[in-house]
PDB file of N, CA and C in Angstrom:
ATOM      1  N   UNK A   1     -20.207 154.072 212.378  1.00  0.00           N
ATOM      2  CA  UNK A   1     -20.806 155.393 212.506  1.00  0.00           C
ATOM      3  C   UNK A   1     -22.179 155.233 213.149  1.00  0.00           C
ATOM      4  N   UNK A   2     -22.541 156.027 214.040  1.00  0.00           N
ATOM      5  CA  UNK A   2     -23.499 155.812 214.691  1.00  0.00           C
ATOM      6  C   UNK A   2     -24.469 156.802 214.148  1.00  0.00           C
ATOM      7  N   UNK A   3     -25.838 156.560 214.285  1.00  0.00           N
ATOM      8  CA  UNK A   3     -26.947 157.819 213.961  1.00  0.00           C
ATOM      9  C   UNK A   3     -27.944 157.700 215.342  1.00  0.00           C
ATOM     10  N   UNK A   4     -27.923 158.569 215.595  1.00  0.00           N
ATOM     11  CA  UNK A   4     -28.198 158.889 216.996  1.00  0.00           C
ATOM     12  C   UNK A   4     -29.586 158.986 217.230  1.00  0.00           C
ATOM     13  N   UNK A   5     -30.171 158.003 217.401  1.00  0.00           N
ATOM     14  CA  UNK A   5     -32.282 158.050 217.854  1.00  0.00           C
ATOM     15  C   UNK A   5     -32.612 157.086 216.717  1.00  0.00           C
ATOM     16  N   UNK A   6     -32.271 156.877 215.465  1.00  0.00           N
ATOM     17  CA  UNK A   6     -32.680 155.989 214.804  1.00  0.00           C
ATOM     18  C   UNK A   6     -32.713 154.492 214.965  1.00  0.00           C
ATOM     19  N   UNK A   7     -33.464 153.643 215.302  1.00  0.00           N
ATOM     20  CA  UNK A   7     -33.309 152.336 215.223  1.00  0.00           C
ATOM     21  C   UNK A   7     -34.731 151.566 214.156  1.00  0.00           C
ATOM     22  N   UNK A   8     -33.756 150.865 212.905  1.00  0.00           N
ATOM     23  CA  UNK A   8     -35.275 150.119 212.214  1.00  0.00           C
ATOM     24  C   UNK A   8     -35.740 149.017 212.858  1.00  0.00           C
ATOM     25  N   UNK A   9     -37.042 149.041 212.534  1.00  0.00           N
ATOM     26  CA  UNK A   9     -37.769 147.890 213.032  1.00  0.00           C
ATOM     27  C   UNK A   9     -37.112 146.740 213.016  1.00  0.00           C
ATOM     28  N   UNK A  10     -37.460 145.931 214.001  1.00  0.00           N
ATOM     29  CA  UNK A  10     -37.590 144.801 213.586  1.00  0.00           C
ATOM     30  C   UNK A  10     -38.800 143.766 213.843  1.00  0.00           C
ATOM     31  N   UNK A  11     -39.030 142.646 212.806  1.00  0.00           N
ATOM     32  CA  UNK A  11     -40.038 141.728 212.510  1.00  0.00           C
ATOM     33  C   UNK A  11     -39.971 140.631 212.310  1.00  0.00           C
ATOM     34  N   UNK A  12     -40.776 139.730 212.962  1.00  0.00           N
ATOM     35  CA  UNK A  12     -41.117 138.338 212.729  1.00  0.00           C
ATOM     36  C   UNK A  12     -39.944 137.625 213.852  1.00  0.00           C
ATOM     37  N   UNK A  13     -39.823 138.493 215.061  1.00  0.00           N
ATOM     38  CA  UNK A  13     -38.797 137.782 216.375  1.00  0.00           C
ATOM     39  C   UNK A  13     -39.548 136.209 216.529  1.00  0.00           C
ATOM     40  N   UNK A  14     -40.989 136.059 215.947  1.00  0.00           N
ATOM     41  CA  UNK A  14     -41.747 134.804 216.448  1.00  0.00           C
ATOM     42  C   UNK A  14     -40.837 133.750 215.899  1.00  0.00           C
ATOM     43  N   UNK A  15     -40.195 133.756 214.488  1.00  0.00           N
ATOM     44  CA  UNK A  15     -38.922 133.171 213.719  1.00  0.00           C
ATOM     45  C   UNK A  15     -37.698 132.625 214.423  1.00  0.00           C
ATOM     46  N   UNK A  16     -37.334 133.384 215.471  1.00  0.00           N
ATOM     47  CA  UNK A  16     -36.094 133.823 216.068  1.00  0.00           C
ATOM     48  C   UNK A  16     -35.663 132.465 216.468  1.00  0.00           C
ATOM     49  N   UNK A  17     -36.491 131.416 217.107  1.00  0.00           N
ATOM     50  CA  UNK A  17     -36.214 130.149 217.537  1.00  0.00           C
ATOM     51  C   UNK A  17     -36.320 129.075 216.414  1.00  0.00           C
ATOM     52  N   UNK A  18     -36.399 129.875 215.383  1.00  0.00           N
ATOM     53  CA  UNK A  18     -36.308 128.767 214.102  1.00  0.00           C
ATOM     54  C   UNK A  18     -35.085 128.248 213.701  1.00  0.00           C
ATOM     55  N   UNK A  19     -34.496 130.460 213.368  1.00  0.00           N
ATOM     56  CA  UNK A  19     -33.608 130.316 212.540  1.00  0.00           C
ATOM     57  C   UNK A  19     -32.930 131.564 213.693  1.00  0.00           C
ATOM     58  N   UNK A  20     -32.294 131.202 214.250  1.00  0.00           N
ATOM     59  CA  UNK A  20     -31.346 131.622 215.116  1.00  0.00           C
ATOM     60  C   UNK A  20     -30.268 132.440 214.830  1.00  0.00           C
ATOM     61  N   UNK A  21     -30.659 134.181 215.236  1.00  0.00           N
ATOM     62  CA  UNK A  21     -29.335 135.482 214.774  1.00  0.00           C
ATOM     63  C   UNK A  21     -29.493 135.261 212.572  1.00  0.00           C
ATOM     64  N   UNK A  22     -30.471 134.745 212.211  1.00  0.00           N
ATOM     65  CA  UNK A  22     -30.518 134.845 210.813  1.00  0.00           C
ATOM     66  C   UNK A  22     -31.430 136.363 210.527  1.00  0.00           C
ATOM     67  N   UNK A  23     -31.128 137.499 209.438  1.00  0.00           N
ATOM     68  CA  UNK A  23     -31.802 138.250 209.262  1.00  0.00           C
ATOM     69  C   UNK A  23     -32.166 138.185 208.164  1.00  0.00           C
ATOM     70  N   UNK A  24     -33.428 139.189 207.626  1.00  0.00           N
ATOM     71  CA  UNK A  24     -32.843 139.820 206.096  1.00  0.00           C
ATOM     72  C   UNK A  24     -33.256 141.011 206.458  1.00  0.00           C
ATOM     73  N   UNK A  25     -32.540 142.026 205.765  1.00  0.00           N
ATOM     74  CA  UNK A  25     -32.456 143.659 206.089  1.00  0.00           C
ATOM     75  C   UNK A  25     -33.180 144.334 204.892  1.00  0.00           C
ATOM     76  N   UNK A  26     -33.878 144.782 204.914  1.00  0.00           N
ATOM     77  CA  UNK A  26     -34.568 145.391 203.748  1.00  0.00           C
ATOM     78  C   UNK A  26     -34.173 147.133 203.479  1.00  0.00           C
ATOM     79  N   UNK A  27     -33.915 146.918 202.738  1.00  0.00           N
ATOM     80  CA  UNK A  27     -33.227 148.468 202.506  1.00  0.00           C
ATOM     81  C   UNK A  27     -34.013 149.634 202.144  1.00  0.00           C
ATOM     82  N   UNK A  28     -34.356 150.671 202.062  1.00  0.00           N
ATOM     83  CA  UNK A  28     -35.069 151.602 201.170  1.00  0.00           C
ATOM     84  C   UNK A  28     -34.798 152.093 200.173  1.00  0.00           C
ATOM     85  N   UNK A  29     -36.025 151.903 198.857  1.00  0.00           N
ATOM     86  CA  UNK A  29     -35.501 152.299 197.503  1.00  0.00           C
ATOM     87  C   UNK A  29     -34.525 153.310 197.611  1.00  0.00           C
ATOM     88  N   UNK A  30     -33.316 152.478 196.498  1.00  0.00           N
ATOM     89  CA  UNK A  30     -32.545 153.545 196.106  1.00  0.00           C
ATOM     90  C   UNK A  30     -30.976 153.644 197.079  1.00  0.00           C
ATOM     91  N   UNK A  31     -31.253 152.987 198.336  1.00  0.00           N
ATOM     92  CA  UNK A  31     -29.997 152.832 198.935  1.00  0.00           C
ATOM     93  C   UNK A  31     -29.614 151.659 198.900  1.00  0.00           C
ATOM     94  N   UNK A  32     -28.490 151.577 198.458  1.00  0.00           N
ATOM     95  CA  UNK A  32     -27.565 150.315 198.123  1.00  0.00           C
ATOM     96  C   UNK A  32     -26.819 149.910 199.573  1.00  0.00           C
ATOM     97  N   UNK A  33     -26.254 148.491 199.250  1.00  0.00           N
ATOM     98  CA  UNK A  33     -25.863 147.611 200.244  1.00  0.00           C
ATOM     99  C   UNK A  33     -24.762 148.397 200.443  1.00  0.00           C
ATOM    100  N   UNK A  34     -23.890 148.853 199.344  1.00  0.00           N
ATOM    101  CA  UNK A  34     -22.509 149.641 199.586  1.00  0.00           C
ATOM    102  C   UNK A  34     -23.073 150.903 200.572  1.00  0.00           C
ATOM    103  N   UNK A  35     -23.277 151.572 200.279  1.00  0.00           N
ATOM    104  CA  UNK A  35     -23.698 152.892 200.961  1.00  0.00           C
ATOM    105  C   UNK A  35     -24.098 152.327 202.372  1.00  0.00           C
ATOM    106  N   UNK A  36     -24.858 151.542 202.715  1.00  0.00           N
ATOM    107  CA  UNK A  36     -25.200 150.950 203.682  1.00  0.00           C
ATOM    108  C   UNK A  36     -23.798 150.660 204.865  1.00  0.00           C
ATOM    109  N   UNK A  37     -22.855 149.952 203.950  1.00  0.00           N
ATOM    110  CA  UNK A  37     -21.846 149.537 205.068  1.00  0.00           C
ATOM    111  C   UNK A  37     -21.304 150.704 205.120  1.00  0.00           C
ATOM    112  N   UNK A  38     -20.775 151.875 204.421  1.00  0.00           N
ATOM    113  CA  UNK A  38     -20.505 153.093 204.222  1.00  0.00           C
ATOM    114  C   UNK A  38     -21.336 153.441 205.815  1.00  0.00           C
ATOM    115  N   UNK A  39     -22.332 153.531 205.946  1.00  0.00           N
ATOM    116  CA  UNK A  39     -23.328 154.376 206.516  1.00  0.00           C
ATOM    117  C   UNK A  39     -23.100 154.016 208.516  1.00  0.00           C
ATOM    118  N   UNK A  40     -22.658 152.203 208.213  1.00  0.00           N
ATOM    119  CA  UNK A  40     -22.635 151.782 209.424  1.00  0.00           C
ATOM    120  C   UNK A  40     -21.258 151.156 209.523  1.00  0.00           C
ATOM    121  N   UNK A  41     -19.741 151.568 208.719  1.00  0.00           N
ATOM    122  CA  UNK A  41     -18.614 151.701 209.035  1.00  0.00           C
ATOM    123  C   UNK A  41     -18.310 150.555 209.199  1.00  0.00           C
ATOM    124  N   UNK A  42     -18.937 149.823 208.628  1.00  0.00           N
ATOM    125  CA  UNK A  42     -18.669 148.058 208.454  1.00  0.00           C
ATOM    126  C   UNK A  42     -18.832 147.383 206.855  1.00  0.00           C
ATOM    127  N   UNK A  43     -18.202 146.518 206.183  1.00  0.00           N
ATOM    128  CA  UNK A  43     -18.736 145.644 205.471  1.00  0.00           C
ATOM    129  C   UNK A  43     -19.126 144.327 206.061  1.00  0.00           C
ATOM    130  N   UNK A  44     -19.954 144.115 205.709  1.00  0.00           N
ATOM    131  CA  UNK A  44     -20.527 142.867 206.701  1.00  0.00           C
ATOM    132  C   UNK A  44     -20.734 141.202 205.846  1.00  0.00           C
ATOM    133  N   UNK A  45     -19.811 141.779 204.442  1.00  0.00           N
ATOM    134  CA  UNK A  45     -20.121 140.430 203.369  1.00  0.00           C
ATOM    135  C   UNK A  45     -19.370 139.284 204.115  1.00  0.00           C
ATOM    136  N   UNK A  46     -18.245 139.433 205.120  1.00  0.00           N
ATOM    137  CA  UNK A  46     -17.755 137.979 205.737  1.00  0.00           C
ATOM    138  C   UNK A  46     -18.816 137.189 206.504  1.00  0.00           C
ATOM    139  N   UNK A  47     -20.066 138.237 206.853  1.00  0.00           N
ATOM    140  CA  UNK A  47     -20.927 137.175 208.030  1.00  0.00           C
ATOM    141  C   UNK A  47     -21.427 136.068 207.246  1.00  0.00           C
ATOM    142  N   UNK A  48     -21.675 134.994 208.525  1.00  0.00           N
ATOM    143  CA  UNK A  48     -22.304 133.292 207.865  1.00  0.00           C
ATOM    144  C   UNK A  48     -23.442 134.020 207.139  1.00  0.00           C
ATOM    145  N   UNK A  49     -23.771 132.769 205.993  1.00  0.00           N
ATOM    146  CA  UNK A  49     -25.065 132.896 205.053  1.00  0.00           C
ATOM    147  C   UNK A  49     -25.069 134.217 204.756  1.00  0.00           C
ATOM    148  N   UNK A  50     -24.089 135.094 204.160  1.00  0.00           N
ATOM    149  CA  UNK A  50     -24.468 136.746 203.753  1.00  0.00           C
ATOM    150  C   UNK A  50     -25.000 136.626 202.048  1.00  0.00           C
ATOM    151  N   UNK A  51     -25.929 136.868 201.611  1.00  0.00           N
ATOM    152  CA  UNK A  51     -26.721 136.905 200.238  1.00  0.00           C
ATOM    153  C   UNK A  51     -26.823 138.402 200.437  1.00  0.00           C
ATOM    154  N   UNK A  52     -26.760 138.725 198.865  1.00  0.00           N
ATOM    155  CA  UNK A  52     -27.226 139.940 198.296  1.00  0.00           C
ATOM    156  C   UNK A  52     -28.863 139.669 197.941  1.00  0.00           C
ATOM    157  N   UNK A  53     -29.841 140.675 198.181  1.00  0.00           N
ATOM    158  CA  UNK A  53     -31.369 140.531 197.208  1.00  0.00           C
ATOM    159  C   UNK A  53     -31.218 142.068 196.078  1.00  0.00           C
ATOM    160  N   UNK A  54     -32.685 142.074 195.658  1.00  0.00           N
ATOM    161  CA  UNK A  54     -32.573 143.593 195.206  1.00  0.00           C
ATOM    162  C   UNK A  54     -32.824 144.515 196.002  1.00  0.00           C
ATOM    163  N   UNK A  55     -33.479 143.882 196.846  1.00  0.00           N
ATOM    164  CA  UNK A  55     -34.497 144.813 198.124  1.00  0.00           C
ATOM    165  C   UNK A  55     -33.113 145.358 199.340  1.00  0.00           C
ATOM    166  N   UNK A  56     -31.961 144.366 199.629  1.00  0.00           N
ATOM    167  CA  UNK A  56     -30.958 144.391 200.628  1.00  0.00           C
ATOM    168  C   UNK A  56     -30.283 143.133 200.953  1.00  0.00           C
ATOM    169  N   UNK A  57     -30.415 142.460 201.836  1.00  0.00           N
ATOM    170  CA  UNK A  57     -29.172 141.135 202.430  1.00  0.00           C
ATOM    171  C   UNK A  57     -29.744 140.307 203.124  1.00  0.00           C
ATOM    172  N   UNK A  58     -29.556 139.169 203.353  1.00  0.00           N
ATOM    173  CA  UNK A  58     -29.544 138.248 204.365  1.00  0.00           C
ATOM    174  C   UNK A  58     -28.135 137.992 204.893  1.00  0.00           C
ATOM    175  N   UNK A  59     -28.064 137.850 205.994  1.00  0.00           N
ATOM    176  CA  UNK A  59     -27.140 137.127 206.799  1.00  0.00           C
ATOM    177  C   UNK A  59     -27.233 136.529 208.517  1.00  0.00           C
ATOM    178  N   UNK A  60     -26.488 136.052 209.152  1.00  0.00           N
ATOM    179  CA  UNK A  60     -26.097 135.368 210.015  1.00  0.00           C
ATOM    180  C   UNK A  60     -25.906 136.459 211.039  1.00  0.00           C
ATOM    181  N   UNK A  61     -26.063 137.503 211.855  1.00  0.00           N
ATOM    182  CA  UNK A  61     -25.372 138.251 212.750  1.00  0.00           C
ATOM    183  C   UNK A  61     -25.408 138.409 214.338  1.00  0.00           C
ATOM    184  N   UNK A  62     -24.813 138.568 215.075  1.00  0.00           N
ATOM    185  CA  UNK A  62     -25.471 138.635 216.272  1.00  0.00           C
ATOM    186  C   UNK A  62     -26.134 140.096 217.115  1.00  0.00           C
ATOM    187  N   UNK A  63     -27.202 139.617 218.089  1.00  0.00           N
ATOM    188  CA  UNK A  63     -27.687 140.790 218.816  1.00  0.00           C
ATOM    189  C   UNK A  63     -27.101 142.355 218.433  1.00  0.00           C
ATOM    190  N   UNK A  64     -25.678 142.238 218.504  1.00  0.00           N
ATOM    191  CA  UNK A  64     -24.675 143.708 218.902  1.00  0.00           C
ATOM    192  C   UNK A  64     -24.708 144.448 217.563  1.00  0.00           C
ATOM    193  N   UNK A  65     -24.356 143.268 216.506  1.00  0.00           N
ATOM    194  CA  UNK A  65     -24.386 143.826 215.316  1.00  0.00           C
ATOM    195  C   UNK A  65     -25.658 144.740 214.699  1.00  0.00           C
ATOM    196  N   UNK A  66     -26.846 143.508 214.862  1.00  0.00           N
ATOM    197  CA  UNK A  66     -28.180 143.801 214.396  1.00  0.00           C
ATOM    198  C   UNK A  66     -28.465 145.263 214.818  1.00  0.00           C
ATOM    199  N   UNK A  67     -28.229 145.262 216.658  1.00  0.00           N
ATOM    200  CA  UNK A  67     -28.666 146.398 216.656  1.00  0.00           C
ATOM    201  C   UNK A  67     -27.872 147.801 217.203  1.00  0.00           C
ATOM    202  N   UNK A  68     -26.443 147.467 216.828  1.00  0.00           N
ATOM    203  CA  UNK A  68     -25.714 148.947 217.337  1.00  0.00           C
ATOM    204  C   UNK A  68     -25.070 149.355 215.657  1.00  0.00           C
ATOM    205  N   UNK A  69     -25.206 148.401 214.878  1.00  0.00           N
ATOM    206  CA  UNK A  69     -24.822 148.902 213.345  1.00  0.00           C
ATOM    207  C   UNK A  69     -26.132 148.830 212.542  1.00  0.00           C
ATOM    208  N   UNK A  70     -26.057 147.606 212.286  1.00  0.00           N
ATOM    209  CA  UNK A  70     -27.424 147.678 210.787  1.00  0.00           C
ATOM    210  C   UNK A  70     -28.356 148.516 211.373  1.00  0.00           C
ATOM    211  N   UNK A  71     -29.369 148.170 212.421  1.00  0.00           N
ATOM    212  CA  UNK A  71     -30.674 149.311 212.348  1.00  0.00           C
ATOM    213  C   UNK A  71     -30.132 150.416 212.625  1.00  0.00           C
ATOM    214  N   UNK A  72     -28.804 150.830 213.035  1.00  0.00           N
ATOM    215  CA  UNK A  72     -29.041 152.214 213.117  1.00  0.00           C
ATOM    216  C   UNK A  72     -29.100 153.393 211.654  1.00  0.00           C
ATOM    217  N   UNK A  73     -28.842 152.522 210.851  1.00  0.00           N
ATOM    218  CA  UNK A  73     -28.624 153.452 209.690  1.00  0.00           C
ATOM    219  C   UNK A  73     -30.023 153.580 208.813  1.00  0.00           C
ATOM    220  N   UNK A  74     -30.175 155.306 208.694  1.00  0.00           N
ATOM    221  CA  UNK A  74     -31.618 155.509 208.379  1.00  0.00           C
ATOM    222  C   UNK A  74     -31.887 155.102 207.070  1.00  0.00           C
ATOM    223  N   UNK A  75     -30.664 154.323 206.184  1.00  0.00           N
ATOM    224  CA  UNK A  75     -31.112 153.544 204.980  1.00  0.00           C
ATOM    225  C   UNK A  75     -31.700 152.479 205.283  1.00  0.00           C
ATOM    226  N   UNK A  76     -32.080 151.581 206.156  1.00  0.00           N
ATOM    227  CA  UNK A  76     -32.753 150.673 206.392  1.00  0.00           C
ATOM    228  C   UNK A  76     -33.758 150.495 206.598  1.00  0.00           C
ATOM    229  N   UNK A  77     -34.764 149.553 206.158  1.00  0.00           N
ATOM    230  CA  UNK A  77     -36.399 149.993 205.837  1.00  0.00           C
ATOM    231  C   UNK A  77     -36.460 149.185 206.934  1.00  0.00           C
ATOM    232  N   UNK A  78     -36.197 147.829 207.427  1.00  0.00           N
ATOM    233  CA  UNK A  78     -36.348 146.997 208.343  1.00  0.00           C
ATOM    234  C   UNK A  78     -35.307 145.804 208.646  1.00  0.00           C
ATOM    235  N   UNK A  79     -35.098 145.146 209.260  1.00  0.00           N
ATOM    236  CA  UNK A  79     -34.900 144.213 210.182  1.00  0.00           C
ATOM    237  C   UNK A  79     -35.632 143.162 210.589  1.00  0.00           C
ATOM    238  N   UNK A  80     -35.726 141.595 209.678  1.00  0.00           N
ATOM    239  CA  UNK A  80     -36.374 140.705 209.984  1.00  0.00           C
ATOM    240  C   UNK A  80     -35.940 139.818 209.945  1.00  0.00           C
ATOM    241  N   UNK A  81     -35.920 138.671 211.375  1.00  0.00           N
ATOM    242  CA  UNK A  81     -35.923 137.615 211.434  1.00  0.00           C
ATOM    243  C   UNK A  81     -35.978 136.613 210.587  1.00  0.00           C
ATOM    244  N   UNK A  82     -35.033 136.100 210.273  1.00  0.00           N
ATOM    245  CA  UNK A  82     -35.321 135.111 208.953  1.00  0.00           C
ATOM    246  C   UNK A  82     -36.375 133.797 208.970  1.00  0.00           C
ATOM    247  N   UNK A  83     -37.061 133.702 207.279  1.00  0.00           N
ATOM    248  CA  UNK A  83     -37.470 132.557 207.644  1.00  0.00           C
ATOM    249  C   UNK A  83     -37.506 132.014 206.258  1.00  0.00           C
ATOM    250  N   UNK A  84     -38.111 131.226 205.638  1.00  0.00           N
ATOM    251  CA  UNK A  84     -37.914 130.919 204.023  1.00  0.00           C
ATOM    252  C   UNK A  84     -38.539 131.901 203.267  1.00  0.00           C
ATOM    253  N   UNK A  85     -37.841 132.521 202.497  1.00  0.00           N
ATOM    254  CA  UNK A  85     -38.487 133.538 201.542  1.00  0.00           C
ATOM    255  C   UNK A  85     -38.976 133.049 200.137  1.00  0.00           C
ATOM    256  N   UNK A  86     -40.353 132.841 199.970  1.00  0.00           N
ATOM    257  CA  UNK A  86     -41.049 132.749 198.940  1.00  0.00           C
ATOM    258  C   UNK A  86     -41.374 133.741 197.982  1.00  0.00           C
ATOM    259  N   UNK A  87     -41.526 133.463 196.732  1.00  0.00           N
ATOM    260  CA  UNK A  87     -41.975 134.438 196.042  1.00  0.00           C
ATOM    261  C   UNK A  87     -40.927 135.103 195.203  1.00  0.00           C
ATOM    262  N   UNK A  88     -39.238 134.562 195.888  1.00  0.00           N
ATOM    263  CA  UNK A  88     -37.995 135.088 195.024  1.00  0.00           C
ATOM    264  C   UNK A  88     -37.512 133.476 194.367  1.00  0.00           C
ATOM    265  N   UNK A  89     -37.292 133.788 193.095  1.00  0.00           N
ATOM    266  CA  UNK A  89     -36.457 133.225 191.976  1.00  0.00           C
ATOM    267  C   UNK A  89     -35.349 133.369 191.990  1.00  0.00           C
ATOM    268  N   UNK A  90     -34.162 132.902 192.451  1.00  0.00           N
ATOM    269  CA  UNK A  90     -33.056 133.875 191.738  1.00  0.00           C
ATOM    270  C   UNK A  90     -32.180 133.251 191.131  1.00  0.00           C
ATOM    271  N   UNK A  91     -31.922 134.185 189.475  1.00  0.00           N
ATOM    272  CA  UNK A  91     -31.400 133.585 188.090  1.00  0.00           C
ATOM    273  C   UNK A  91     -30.240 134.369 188.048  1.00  0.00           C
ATOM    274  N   UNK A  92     -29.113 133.750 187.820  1.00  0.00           N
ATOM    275  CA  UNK A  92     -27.909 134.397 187.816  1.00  0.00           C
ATOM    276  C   UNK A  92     -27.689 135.295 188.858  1.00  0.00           C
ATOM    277  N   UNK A  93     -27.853 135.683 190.118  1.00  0.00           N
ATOM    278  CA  UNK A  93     -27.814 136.464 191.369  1.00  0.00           C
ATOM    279  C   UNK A  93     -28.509 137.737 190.888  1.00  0.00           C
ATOM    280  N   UNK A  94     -29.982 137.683 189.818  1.00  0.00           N
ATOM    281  CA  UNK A  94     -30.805 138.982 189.576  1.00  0.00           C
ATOM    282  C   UNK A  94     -32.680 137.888 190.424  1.00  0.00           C
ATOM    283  N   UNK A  95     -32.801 138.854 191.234  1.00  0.00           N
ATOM    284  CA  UNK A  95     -33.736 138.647 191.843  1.00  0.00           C
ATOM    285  C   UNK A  95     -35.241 138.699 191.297  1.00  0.00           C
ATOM    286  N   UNK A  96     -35.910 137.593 190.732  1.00  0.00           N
ATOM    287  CA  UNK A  96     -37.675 138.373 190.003  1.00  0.00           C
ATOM    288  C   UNK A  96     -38.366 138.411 191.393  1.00  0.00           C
ATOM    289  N   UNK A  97     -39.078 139.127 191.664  1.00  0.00           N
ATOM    290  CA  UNK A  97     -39.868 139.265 192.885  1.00  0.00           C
ATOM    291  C   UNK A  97     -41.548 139.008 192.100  1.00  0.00           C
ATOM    292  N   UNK A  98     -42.059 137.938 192.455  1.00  0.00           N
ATOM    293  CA  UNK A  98     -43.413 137.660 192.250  1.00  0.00           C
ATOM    294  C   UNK A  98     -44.399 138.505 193.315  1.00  0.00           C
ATOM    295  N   UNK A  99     -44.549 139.211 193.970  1.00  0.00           N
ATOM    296  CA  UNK A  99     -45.038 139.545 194.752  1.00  0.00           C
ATOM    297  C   UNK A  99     -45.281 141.193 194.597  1.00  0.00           C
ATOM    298  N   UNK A 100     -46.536 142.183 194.272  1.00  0.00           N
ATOM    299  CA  UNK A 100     -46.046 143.212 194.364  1.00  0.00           C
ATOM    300  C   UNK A 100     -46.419 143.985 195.376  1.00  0.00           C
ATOM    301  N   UNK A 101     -46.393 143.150 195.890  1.00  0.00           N
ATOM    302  CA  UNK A 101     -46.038 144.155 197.376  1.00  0.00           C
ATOM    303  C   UNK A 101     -44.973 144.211 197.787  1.00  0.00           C
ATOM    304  N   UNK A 102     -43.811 143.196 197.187  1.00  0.00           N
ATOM    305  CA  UNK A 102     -42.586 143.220 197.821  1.00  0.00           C
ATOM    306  C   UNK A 102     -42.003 145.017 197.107  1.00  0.00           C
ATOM    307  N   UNK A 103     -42.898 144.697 195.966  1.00  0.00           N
ATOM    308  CA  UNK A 103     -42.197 146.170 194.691  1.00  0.00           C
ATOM    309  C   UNK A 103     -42.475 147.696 195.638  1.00  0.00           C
ATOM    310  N   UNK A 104     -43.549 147.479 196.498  1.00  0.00           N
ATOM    311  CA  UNK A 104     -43.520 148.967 196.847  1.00  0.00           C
ATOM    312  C   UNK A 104     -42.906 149.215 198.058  1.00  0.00           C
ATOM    313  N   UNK A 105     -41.466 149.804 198.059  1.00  0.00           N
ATOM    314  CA  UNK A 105     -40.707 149.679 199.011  1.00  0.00           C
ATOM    315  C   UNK A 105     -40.167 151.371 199.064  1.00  0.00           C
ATOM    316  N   UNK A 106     -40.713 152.170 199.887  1.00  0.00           N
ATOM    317  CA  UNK A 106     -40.432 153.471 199.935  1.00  0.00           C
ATOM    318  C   UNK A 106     -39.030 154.072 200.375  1.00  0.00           C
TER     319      UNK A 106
END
């Protein structure tokens, strides 16, 4: 499903030659990963390296994906280039976020 003029950011392309087509997608409070593939007419849990967070996903995707599905859907807070994410714990697949800035996510 397409949404027509919307595209989310994306951040930290300086990454891009690190970790190559790796994202993490940050979602906006309150919209879930389900609703998400709902939103962009895909489930996308088969892509390489796909993790759940609380915030949204990491995965593996290429150019087409990144940007004719995931950013187009206005549940998406952003689009970033992967790189090692500090500051997450994760105990039994529940995420503590040390950071609160990661907490204010509109």
């Amino acid at each position: 499903m397409s949404h027509e003029g919307y595209f989310a950011p994306v951040a930290g392309m300086d990454n891009s030659d690190k970790y190559p087509d790796a994202y993490i997608v940050t979602l906006h409070k309150g919209h879930t990963v389900e609703q998400h593939f709902d939103a962009i007419g895909s489930d996308l849990r088969s892509l390489p390296g796909f993790r759940t967070y609380g915030f949204g996903y990491s995965a593996v995707m290429d150019d087409k994906t990144r940007d004719e599905q995931v950013r187009r859907d206005p549940g998406v807070r952003m689009v970033e280039a992967n790189a090692p994410i500090y500051g997450f714990q994760l105990l039994d697949d529940v995420v503590l976020i040390e950071s609160l800035e990661l907490l204010d996510n509109p």
